[in-house]
C-alpha atoms as a PDB file:
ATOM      1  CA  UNK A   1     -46.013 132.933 -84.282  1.00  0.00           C
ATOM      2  CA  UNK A   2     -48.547 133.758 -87.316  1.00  0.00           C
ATOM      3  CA  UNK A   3     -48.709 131.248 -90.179  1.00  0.00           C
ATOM      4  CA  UNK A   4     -46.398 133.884 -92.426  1.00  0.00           C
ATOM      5  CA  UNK A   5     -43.858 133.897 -89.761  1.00  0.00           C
ATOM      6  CA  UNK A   6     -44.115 130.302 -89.818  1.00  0.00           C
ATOM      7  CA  UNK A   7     -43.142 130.145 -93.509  1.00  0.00           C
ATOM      8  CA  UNK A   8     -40.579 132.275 -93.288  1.00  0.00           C
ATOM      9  CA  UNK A   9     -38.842 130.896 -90.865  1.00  0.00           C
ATOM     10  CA  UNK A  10     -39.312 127.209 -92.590  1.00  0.00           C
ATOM     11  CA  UNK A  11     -37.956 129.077 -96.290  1.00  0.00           C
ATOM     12  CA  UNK A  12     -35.060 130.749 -94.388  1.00  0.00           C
ATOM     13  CA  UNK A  13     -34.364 127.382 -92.700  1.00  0.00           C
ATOM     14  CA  UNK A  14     -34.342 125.447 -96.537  1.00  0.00           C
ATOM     15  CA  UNK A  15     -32.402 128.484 -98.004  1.00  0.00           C
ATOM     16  CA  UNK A  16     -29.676 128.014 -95.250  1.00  0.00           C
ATOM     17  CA  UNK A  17     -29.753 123.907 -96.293  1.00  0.00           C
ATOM     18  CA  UNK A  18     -30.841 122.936 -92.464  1.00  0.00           C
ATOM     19  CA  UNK A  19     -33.906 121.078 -94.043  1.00  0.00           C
ATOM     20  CA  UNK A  20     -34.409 118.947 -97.334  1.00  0.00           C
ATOM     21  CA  UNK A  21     -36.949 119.884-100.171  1.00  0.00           C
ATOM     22  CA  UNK A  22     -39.262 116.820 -98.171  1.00  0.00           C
ATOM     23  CA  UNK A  23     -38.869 118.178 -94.920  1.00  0.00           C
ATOM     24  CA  UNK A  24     -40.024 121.716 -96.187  1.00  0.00           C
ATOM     25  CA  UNK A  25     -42.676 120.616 -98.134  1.00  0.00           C
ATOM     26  CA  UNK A  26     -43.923 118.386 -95.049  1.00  0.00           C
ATOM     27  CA  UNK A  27     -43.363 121.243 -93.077  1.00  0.00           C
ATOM     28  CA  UNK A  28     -45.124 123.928 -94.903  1.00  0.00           C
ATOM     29  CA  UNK A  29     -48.432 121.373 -96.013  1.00  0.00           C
ATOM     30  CA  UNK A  30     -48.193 121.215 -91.761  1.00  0.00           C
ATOM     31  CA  UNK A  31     -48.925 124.938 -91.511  1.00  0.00           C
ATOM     32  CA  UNK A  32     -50.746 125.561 -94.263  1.00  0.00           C
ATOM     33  CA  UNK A  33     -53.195 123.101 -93.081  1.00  0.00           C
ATOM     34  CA  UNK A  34     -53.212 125.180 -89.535  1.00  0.00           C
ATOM     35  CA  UNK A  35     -51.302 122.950 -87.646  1.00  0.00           C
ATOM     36  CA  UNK A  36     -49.313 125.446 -86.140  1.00  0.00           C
ATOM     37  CA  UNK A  37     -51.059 128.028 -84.238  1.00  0.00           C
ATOM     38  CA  UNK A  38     -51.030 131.674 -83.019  1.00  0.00           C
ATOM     39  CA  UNK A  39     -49.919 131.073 -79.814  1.00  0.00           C
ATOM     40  CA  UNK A  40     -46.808 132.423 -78.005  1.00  0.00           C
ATOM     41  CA  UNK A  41     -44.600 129.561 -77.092  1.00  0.00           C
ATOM     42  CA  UNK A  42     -44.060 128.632 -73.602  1.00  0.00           C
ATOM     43  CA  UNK A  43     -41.684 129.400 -71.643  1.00  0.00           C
ATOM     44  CA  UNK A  44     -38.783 127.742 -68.887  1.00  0.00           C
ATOM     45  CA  UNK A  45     -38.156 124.169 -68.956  1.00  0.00           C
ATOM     46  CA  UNK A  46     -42.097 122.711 -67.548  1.00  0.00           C
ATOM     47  CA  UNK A  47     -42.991 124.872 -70.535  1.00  0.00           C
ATOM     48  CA  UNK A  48     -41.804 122.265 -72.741  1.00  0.00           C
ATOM     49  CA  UNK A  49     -43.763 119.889 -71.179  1.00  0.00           C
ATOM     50  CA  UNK A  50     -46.543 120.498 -73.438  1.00  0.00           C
ATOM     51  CA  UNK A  51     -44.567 118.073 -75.747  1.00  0.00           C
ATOM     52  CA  UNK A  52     -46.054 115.001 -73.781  1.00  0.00           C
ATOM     53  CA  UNK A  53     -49.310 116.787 -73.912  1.00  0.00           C
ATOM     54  CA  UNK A  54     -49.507 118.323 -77.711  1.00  0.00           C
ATOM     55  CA  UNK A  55     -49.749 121.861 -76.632  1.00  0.00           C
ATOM     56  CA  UNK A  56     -47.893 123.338 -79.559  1.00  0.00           C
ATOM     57  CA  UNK A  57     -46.035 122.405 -82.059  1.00  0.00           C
ATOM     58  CA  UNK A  58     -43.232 124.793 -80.982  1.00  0.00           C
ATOM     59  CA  UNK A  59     -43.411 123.126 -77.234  1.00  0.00           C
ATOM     60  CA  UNK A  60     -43.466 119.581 -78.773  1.00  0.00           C
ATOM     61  CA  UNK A  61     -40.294 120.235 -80.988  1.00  0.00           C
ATOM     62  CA  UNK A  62     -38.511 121.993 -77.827  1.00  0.00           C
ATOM     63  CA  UNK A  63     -39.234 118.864 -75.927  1.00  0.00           C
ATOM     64  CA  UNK A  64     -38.431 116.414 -78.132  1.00  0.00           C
ATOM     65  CA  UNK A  65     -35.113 117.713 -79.000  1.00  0.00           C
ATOM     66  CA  UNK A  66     -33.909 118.299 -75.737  1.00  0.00           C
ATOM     67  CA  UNK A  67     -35.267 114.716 -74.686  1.00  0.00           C
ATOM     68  CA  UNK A  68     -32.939 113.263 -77.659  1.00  0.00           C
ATOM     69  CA  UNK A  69     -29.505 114.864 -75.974  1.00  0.00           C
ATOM     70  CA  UNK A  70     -30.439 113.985 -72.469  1.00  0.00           C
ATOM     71  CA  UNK A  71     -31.375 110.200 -73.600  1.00  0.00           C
ATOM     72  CA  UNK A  72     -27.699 109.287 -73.926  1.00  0.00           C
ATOM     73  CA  UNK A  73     -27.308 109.945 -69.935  1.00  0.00           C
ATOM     74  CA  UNK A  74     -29.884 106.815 -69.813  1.00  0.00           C
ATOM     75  CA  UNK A  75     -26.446 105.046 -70.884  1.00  0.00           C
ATOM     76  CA  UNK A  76     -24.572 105.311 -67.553  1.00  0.00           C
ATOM     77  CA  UNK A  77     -27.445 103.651 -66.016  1.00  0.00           C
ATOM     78  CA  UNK A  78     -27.328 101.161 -68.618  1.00  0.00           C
ATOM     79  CA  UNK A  79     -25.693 101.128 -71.259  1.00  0.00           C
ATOM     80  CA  UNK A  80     -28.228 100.088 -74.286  1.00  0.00           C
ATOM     81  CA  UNK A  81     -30.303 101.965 -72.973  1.00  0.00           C
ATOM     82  CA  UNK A  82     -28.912 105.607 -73.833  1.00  0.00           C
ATOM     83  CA  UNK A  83     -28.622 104.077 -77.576  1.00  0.00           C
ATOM     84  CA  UNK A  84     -32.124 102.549 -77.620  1.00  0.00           C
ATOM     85  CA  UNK A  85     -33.578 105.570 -75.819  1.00  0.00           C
ATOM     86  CA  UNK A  86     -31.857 108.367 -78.551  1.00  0.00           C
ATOM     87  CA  UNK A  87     -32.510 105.815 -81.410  1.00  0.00           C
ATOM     88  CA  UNK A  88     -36.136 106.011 -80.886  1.00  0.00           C
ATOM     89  CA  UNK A  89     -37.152 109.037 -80.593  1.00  0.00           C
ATOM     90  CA  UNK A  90     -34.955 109.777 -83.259  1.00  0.00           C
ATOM     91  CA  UNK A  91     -37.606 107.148 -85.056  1.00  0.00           C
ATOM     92  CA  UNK A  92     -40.634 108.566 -83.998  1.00  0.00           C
ATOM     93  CA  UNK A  93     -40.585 112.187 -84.406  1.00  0.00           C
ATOM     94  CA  UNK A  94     -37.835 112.436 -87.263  1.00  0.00           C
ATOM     95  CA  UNK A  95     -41.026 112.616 -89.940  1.00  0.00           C
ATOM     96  CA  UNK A  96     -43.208 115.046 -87.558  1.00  0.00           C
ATOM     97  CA  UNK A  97     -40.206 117.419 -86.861  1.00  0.00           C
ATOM     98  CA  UNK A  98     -37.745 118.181 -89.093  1.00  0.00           C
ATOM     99  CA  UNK A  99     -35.518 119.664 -85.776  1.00  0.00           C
ATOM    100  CA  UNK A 100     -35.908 116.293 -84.046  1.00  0.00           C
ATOM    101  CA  UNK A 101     -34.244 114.603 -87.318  1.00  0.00           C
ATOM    102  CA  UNK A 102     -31.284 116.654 -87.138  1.00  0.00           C
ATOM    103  CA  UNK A 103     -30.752 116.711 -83.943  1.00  0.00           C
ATOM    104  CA  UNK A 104     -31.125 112.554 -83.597  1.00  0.00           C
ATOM    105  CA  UNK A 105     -28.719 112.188 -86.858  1.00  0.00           C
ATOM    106  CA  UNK A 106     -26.301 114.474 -84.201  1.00  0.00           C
ATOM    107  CA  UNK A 107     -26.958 112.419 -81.279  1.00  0.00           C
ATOM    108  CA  UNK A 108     -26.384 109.245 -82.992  1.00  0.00           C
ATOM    109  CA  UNK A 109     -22.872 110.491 -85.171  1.00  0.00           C
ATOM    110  CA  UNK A 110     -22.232 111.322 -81.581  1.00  0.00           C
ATOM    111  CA  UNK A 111     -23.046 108.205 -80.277  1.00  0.00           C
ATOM    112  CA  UNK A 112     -21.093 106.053 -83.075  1.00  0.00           C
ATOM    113  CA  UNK A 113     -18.039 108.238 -82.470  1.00  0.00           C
ATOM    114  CA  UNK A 114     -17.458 108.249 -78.484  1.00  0.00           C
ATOM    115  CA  UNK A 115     -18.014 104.716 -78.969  1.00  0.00           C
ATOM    116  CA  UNK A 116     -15.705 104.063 -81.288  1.00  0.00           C
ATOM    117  CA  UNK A 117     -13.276 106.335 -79.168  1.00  0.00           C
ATOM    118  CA  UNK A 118     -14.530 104.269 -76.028  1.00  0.00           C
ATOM    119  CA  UNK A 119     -13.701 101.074 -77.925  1.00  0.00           C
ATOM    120  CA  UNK A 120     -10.142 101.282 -78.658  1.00  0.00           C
ATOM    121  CA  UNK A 121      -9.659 102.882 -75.081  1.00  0.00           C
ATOM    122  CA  UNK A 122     -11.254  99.746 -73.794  1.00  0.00           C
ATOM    123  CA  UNK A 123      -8.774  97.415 -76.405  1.00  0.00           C
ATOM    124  CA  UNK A 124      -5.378  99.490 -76.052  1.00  0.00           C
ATOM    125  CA  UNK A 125      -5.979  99.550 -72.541  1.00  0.00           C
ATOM    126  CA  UNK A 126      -6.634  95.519 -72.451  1.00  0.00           C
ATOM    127  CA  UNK A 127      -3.249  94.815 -74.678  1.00  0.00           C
ATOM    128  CA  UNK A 128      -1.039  97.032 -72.356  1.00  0.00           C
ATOM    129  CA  UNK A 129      -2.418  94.989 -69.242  1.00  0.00           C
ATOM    130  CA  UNK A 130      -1.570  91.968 -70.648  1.00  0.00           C
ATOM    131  CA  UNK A 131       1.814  93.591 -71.920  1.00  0.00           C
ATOM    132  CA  UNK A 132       2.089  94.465 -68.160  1.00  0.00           C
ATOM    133  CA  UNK A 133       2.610  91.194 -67.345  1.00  0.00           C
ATOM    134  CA  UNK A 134       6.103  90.829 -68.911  1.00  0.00           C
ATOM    135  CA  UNK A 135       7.339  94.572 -68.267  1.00  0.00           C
ATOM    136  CA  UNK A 136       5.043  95.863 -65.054  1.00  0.00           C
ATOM    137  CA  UNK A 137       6.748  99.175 -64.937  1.00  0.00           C
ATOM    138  CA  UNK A 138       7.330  99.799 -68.693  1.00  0.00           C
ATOM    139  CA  UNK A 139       3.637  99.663 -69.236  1.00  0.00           C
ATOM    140  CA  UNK A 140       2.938 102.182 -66.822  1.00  0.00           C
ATOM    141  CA  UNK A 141       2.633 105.479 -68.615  1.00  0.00           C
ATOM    142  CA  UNK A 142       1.238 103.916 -71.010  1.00  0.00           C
ATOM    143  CA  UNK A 143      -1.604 102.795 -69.138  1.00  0.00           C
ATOM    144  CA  UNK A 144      -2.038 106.378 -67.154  1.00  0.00           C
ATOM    145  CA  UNK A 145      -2.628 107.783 -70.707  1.00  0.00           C
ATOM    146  CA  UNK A 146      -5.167 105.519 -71.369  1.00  0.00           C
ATOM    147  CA  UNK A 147      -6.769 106.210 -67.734  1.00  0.00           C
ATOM    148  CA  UNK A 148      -6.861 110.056 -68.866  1.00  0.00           C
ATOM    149  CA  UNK A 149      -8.669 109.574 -71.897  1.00  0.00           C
ATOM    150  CA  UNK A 150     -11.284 106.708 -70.776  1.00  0.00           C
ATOM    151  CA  UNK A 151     -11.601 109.890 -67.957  1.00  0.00           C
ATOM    152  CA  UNK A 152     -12.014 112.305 -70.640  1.00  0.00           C
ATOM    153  CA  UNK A 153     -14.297 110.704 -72.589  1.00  0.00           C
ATOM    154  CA  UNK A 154     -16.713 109.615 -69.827  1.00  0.00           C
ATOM    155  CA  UNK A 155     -16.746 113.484 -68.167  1.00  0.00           C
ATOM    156  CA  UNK A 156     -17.463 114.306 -72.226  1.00  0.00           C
ATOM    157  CA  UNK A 157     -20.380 111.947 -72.295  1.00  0.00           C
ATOM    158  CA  UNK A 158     -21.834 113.326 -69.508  1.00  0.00           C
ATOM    159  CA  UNK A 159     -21.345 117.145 -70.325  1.00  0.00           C
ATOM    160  CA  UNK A 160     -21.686 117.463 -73.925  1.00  0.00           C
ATOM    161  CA  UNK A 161     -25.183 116.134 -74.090  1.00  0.00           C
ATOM    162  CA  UNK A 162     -26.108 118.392 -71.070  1.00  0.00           C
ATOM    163  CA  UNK A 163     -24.897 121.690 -73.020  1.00  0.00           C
ATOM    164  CA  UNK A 164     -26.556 120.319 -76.591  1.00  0.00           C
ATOM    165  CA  UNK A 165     -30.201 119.784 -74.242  1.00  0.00           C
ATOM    166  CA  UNK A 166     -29.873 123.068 -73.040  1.00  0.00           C
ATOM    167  CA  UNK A 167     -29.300 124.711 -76.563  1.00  0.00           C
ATOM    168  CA  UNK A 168     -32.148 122.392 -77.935  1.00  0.00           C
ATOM    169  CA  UNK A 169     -34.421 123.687 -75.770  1.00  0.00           C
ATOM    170  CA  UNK A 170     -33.366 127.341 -76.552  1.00  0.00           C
ATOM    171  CA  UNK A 171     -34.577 126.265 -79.886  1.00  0.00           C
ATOM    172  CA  UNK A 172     -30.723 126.014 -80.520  1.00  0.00           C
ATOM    173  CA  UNK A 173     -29.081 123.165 -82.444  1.00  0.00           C
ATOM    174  CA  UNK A 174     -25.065 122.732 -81.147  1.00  0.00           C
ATOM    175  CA  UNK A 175     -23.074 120.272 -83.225  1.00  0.00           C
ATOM    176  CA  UNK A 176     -20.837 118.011 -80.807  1.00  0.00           C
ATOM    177  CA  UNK A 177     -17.146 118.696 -81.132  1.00  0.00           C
ATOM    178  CA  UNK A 178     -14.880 116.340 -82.627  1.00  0.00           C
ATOM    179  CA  UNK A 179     -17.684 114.524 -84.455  1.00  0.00           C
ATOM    180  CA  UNK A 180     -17.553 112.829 -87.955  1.00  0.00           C
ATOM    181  CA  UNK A 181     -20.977 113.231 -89.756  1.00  0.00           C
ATOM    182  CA  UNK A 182     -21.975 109.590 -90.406  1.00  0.00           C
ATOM    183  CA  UNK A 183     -25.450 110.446 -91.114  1.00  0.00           C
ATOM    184  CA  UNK A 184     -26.182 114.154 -92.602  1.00  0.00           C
END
């Protein structure tokens, strides 16, 4: 991509409101001062790994972005660690790359929400055990509900960060469903 390409693509990206007056300034003093450079991007998935090694900017932001979704699948292993894992690269690229900021502020509103969802799953479904203890049979659809949606939300946690890694590293940003925008 040339250095006018470059700019265009950053003023069409301000014009559409996907990046603040900072990020495009940042951005543009970046290519301006030949950051970015001629090359063609690479391409498939181990083209991306040039993010760990700083082989383009392009490669770095494709990495980076797609490392944010698949971070919250480090949180069935354990779960801080799919917060901790999002929250910091969030941290640490959000002033290099303008992408990785959005996508981390979608990871995280992600993150608060399927929590919160998880939460009251995880409460409701702790009141109607106990409630199960006067009326064992009354509580019982009750608590099958409650089994679907802790169901649905975990196959959700698992899938929707696959398909929003994938579209990041198409160079794609996907907006989970269902999502309130805590952080813009």
């Amino acid at each position: 991509m040339t250095i006018s390409e470059e700019l265009e693509r950053l003023h069409r990206l301000h014009r559409e409101g996907a990046i603040t007056d900072e990020e495009y300034a940042a951005a543009k003093q970046r290519v301006l001062s030949g950051e970015t450079p001629n090359a063609r991007p690479p391409r498939g998935f181990f083209g991306t790994l040039g993010g760990l090694t700083g082989e383009t900017p392009d490669a770095q932001i494709r990495f980076w972005t797609t490392a944010v979704h698949l971070s919250l699948l480090l949180g069935f292993v354990l779960m801080p660690l799919g917060f901790a894992a999002s929250v910091l690269i969030w941290l640490w690229f959000r002033e290099r790359f303008p992408e990785v900021d959005r996508h981390g502020k979608n990871v995280i509103n992600f993150l608060i929400c399927w929590g919160i969802a998880f939460a009251l799953c995880l409460v409701l479904g702790g009141a109607v055990a106990a409630a199960g203890w006067l009326l064992p049979l009354g509580t019982l659809p009750i608590r099958l509900a409650l089994g679907g949606v802790a169901s649905v939300l975990t196959v959700t946690g698992v899938l929707l960060p696959i398909i929003a890694a994938v579209k990041a590293h198409r160079g794609k940003e996907w907006r989970y469903p269902l999502v309130y925008r805590f952080l813009r």
